[in-house]
C-alpha atoms as a PDB file:
ATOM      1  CA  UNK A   1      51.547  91.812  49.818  1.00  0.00           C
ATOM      2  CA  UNK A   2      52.824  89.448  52.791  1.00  0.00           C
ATOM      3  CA  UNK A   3      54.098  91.400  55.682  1.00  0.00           C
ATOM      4  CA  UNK A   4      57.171  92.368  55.901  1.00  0.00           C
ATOM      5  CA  UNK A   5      58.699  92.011  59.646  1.00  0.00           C
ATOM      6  CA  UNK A   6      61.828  95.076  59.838  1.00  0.00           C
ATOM      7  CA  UNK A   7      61.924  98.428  61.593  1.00  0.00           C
ATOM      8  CA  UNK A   8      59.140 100.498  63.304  1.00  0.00           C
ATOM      9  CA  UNK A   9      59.200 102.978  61.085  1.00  0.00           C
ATOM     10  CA  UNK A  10      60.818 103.987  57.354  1.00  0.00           C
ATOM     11  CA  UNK A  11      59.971 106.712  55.097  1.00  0.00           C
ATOM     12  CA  UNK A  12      58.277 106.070  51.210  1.00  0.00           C
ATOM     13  CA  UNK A  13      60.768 108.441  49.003  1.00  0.00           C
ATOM     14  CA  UNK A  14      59.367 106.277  45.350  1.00  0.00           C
ATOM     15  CA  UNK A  15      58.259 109.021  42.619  1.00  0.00           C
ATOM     16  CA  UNK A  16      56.894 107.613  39.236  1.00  0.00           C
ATOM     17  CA  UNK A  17      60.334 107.026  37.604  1.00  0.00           C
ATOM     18  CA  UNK A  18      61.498 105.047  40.634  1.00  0.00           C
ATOM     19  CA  UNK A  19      61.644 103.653  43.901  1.00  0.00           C
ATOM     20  CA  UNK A  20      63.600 104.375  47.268  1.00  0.00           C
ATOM     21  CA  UNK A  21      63.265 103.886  51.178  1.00  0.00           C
ATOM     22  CA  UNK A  22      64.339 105.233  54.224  1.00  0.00           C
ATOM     23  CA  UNK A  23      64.587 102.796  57.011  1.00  0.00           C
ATOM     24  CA  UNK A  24      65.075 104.679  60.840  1.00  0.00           C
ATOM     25  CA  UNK A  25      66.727 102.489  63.767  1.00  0.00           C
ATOM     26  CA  UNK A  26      63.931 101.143  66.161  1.00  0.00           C
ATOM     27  CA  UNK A  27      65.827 103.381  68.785  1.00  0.00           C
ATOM     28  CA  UNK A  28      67.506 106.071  68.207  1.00  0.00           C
ATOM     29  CA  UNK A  29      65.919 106.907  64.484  1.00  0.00           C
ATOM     30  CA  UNK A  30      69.075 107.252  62.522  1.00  0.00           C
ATOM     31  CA  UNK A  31      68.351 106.760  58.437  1.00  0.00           C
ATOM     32  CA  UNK A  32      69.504 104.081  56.480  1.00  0.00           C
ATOM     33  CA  UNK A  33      68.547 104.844  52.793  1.00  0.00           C
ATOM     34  CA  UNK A  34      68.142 101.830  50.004  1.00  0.00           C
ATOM     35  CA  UNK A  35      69.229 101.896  46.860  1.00  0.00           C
ATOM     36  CA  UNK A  36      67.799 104.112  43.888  1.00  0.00           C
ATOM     37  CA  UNK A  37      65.595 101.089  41.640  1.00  0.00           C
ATOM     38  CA  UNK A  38      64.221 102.597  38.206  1.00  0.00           C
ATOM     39  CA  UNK A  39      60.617 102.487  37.756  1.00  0.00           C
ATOM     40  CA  UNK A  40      60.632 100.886  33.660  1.00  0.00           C
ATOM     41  CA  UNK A  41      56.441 102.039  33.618  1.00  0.00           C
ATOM     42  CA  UNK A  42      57.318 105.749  35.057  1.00  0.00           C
ATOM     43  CA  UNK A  43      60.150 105.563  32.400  1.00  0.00           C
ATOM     44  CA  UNK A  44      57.933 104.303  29.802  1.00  0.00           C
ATOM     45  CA  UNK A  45      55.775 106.721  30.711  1.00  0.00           C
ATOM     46  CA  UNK A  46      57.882 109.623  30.404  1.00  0.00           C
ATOM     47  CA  UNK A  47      59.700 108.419  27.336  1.00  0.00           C
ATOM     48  CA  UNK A  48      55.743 108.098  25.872  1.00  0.00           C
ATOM     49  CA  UNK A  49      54.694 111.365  27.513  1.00  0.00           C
ATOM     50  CA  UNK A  50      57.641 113.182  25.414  1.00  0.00           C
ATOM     51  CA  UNK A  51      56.717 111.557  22.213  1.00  0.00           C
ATOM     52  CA  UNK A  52      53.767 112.857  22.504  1.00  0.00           C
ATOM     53  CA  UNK A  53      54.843 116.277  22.866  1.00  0.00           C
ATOM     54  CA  UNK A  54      57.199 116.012  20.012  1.00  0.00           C
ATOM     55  CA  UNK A  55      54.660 114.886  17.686  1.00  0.00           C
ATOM     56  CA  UNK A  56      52.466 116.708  18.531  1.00  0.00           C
ATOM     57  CA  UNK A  57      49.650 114.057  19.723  1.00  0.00           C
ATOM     58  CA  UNK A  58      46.325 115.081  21.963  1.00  0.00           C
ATOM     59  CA  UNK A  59      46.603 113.169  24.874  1.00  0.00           C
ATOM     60  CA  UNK A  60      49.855 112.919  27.150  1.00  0.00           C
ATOM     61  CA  UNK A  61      49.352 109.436  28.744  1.00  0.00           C
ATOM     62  CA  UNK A  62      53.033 109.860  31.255  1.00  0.00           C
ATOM     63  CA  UNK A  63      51.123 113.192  33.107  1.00  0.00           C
ATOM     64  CA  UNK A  64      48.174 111.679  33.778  1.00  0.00           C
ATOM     65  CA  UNK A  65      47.387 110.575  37.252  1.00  0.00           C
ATOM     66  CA  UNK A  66      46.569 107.474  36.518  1.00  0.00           C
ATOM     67  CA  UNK A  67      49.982 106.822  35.288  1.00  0.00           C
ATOM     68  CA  UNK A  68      51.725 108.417  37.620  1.00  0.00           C
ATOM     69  CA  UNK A  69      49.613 105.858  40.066  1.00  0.00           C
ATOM     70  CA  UNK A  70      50.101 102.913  38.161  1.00  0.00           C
ATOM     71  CA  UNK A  71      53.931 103.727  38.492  1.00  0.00           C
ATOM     72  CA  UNK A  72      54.361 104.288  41.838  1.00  0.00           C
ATOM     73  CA  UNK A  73      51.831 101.559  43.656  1.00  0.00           C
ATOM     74  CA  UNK A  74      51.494  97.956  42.327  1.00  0.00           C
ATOM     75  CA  UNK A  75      53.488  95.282  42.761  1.00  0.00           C
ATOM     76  CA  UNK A  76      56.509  96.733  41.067  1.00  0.00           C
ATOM     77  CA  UNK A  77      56.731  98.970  43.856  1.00  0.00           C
ATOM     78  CA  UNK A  78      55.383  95.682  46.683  1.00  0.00           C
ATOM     79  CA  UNK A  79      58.472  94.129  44.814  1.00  0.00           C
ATOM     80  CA  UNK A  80      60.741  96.842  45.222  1.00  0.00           C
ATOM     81  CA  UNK A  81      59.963  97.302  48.743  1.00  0.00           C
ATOM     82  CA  UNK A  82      60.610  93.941  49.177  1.00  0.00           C
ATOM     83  CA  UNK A  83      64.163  93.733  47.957  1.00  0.00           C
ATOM     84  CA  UNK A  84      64.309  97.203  49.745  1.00  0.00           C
ATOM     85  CA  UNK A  85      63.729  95.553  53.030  1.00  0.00           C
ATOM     86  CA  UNK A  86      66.296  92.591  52.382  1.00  0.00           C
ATOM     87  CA  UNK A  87      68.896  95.411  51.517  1.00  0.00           C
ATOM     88  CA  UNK A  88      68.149  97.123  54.763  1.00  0.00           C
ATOM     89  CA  UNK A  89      68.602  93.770  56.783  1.00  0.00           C
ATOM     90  CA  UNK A  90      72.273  93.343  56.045  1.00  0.00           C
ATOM     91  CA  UNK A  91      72.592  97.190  57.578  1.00  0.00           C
ATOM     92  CA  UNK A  92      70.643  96.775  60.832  1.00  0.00           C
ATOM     93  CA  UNK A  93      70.934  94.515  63.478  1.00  0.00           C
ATOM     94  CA  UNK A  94      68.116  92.538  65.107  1.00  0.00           C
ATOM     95  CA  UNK A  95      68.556  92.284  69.284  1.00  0.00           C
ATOM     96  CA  UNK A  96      67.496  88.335  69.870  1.00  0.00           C
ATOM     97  CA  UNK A  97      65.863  89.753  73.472  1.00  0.00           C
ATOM     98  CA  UNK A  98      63.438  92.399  72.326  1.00  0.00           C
ATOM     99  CA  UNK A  99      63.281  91.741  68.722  1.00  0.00           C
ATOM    100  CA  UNK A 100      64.036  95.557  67.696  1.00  0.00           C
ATOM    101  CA  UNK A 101      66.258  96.287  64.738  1.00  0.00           C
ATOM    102  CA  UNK A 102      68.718  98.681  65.506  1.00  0.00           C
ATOM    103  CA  UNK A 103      72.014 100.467  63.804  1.00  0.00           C
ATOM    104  CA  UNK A 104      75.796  99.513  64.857  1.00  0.00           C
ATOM    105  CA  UNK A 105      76.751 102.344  64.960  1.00  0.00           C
ATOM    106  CA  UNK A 106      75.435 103.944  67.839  1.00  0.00           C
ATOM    107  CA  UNK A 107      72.870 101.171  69.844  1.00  0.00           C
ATOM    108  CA  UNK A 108      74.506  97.638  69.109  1.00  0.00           C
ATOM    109  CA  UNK A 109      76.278  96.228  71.934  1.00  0.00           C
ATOM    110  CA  UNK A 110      78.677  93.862  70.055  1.00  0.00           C
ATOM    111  CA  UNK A 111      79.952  91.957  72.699  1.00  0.00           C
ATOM    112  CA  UNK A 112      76.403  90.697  74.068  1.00  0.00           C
ATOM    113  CA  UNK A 113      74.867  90.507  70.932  1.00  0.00           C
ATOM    114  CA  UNK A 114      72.098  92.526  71.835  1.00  0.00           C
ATOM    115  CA  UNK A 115      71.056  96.100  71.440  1.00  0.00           C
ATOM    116  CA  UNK A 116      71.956  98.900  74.012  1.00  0.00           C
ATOM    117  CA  UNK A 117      68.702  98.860  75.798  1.00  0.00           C
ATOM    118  CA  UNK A 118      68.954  95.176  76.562  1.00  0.00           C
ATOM    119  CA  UNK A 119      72.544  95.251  77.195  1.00  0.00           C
ATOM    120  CA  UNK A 120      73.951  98.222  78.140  1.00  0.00           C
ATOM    121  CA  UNK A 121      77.581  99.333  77.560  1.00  0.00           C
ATOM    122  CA  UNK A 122      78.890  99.157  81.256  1.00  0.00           C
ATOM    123  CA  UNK A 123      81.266 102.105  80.571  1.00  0.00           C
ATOM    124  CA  UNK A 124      78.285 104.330  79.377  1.00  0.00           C
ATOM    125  CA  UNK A 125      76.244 103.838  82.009  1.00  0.00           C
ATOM    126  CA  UNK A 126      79.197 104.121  85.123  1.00  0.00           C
ATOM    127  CA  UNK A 127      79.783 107.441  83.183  1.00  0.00           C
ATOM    128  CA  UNK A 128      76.287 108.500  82.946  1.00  0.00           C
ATOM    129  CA  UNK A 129      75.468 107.796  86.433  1.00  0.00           C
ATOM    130  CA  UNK A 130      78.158 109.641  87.624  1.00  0.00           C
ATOM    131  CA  UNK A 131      77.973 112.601  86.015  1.00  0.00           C
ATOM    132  CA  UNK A 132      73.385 112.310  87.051  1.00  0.00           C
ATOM    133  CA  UNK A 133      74.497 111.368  90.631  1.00  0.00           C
ATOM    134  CA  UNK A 134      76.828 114.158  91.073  1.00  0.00           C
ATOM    135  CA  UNK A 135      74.202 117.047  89.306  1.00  0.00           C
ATOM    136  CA  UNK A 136      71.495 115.572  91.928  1.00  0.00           C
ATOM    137  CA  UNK A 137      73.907 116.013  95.181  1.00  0.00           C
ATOM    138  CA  UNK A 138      74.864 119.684  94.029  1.00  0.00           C
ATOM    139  CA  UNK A 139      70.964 120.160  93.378  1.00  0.00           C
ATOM    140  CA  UNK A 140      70.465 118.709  96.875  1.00  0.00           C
ATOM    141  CA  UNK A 141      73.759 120.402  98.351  1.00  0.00           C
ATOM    142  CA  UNK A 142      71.836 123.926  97.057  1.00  0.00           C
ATOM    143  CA  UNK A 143      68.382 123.359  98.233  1.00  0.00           C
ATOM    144  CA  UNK A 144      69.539 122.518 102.114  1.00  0.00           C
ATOM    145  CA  UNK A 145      71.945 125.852 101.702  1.00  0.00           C
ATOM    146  CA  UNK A 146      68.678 127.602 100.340  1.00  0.00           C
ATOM    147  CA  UNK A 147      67.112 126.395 103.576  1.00  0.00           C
ATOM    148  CA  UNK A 148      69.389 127.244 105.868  1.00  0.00           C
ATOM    149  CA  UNK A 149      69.891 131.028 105.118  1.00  0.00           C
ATOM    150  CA  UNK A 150      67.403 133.265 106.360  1.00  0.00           C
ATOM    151  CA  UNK A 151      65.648 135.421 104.017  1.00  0.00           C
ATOM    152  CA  UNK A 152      62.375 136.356 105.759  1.00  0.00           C
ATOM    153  CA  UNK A 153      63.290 137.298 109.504  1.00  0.00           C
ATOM    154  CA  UNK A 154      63.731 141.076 109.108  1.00  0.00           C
ATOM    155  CA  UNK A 155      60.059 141.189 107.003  1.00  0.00           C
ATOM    156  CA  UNK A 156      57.396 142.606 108.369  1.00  0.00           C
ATOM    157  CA  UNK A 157      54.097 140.131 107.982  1.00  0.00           C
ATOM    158  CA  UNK A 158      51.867 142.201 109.396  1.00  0.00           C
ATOM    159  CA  UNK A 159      48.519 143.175 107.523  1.00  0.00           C
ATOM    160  CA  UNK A 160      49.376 146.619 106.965  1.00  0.00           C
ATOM    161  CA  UNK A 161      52.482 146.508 106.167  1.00  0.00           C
ATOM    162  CA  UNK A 162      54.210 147.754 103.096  1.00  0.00           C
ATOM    163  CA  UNK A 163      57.432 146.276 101.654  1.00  0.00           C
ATOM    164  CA  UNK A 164      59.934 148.914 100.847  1.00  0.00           C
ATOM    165  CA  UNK A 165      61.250 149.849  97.127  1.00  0.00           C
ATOM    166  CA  UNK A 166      64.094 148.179  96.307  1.00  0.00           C
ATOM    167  CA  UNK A 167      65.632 151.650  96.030  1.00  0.00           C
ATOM    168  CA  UNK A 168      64.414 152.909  99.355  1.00  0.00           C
ATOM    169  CA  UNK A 169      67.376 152.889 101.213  1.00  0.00           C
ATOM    170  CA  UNK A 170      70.236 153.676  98.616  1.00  0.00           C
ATOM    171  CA  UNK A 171      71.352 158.114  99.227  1.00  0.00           C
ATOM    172  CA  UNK A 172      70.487 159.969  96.796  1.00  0.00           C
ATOM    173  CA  UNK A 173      74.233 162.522  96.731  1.00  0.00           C
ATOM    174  CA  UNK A 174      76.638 163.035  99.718  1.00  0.00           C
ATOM    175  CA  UNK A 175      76.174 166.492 101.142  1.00  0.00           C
ATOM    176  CA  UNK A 176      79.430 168.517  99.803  1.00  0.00           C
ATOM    177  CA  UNK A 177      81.787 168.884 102.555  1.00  0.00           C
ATOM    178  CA  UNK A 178      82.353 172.576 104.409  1.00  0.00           C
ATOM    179  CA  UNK A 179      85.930 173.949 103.981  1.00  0.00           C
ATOM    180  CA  UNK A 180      87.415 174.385 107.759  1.00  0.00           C
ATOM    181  CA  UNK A 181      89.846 176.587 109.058  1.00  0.00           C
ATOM    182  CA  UNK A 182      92.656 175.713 110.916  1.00  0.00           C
ATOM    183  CA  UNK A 183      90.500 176.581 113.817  1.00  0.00           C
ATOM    184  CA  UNK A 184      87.317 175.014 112.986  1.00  0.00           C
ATOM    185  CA  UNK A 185      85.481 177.571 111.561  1.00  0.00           C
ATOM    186  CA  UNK A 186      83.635 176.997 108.257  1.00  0.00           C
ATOM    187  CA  UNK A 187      85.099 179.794 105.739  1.00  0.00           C
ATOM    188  CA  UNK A 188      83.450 178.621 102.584  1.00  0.00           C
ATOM    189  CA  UNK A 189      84.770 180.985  99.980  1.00  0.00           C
ATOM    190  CA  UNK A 190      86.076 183.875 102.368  1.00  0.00           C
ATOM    191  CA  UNK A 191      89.759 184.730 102.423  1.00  0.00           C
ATOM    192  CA  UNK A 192      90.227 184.699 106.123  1.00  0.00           C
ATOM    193  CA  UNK A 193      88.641 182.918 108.642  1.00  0.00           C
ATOM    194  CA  UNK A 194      85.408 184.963 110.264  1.00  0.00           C
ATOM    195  CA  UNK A 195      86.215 183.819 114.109  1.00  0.00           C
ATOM    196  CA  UNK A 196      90.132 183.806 114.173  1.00  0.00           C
ATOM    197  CA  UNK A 197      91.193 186.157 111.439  1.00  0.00           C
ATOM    198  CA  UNK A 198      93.425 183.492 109.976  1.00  0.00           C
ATOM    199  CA  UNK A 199      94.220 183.972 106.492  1.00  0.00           C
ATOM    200  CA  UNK A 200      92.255 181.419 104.490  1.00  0.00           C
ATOM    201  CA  UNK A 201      94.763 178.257 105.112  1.00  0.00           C
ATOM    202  CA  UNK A 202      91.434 175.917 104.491  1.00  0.00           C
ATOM    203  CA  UNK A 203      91.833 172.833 106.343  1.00  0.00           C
ATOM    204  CA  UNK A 204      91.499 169.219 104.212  1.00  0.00           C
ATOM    205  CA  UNK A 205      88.360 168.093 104.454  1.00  0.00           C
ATOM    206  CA  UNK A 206      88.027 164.562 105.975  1.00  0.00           C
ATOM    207  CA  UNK A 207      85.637 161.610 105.356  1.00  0.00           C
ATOM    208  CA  UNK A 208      81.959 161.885 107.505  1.00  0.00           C
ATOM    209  CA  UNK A 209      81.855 158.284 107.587  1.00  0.00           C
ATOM    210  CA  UNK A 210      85.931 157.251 108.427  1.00  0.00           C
ATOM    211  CA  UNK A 211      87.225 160.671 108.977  1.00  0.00           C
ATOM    212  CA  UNK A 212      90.218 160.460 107.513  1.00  0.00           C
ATOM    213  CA  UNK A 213      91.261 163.832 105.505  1.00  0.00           C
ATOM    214  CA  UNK A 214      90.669 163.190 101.561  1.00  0.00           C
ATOM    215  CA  UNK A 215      91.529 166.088  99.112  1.00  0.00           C
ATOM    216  CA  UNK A 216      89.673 168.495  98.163  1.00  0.00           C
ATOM    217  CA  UNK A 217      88.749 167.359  94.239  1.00  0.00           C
ATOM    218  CA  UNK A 218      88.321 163.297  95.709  1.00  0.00           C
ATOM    219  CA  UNK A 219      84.873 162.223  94.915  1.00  0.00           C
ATOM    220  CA  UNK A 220      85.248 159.147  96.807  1.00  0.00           C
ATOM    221  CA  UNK A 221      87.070 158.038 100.459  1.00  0.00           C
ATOM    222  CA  UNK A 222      89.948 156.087  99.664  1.00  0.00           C
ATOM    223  CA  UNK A 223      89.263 154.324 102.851  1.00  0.00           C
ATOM    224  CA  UNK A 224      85.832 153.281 102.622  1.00  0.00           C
ATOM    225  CA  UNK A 225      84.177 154.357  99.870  1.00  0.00           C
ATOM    226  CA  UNK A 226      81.919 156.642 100.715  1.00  0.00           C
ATOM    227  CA  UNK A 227      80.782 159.238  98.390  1.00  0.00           C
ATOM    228  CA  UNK A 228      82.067 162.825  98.940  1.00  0.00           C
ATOM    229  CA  UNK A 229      80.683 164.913  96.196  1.00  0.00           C
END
């Protein structure tokens, strides 16, 4: 058959009792799909094929391959690729620049008459370069931050040196604070004080790190934090 100048690519759906095709847009690939066109020798050869099972002949001519071939190739099916193409012309839109056929729908420029990579929508591209330029100054903006902070001066390069665990320097549980007396005295569970005699008036205990006086069932300073139990 003569060649047939249309898209880049399109898909062969034609089975034995017909013919279809699936053209794709030159640029982005969406599908236009042709209309369904019988197949009268697949049909004849299915309509033969049951006849033959009916009445109970030897051979079944419609499943063999050779006429399941002669259905789907040939010129019936140059022919219906043909008309096919034609169909698919009306659909897509040749750019008069680079020659590609492409859909409306999402890469025809209308106004310039030519498809999106020849003439871009101005709109689409302002937009697109703005949202590209901004992504690469916050990419840039990040890196010089990156470069500026200084991650490395407290590490110890020398050759025998060992980095620490990440868990190295975090304390394992506060110490449990002593109970005081009034005077000072550490009394733990005693009911008065060992040094002054006092009766057991325990003191509050106060924060090691702050110092402020916490009760005695806090687990934590409510001043800075710091772990009391």
């Amino acid at each position: 058959m003569s060649l047939i100048q249309f898209v880049n690519n399109y898909s062969d759906l034609s089975t034995d009792k017909g013919y279809q095709f699936k053209f794709q847009c030159d640029k982005c690939g969406n599908g236009y799909m042709s209309q369904y066109q019988a197949s009268y020798i697949g049909m004849a050869g299915s309509f033969l094929n049951a006849a033959s099972n009916i009445l109970g002949w030897g051979h079944s001519a419609g499943s063999s391959a050779y006429e399941v071939q002669r259905a789907v190739g040939g010129s019936a099916h140059d022919s219906a690729l043909k008309k096919a193409v034609e169909e698919g012309k009306q659909h897509f839109h040749q750019c008069s620049r680079c020659g590609k056929w492409v859909c409306p729908e999402a890469c025809w420029n209308e106004q310039a008459n030519q498809c999106e990579n020849c003439a871009p929508h101005y709109e689409e591209e302002l937009a697109s370069m703005h949202a590209q330029m901004k992504a690469d100054a916050m990419r840039q903006q990040l890196y010089q931050k990156a470069q500026e902070t200084d991650y490395s001066s407290g590490i110890d390069m020398s050759i025998n040196s060992v980095p620490a665990s990440p868990n190295a320097n975090i304390p394992s549980a506060q110490p449990k604070l002593p109970s005081l007396c009034v005077c000072g005295c550490e009394v733990g569970n005693a009911k008065f004080c060992p040094e002054c005699g006092t009766p057991a008036k325990i003191e509050k205990p106060k924060c090691p790190s702050c110092s402020v006086e916490v009760e005695f069932t806090t687990k934590f300073c409510p001043e800075c934090g710091t772990g009391l139990r």
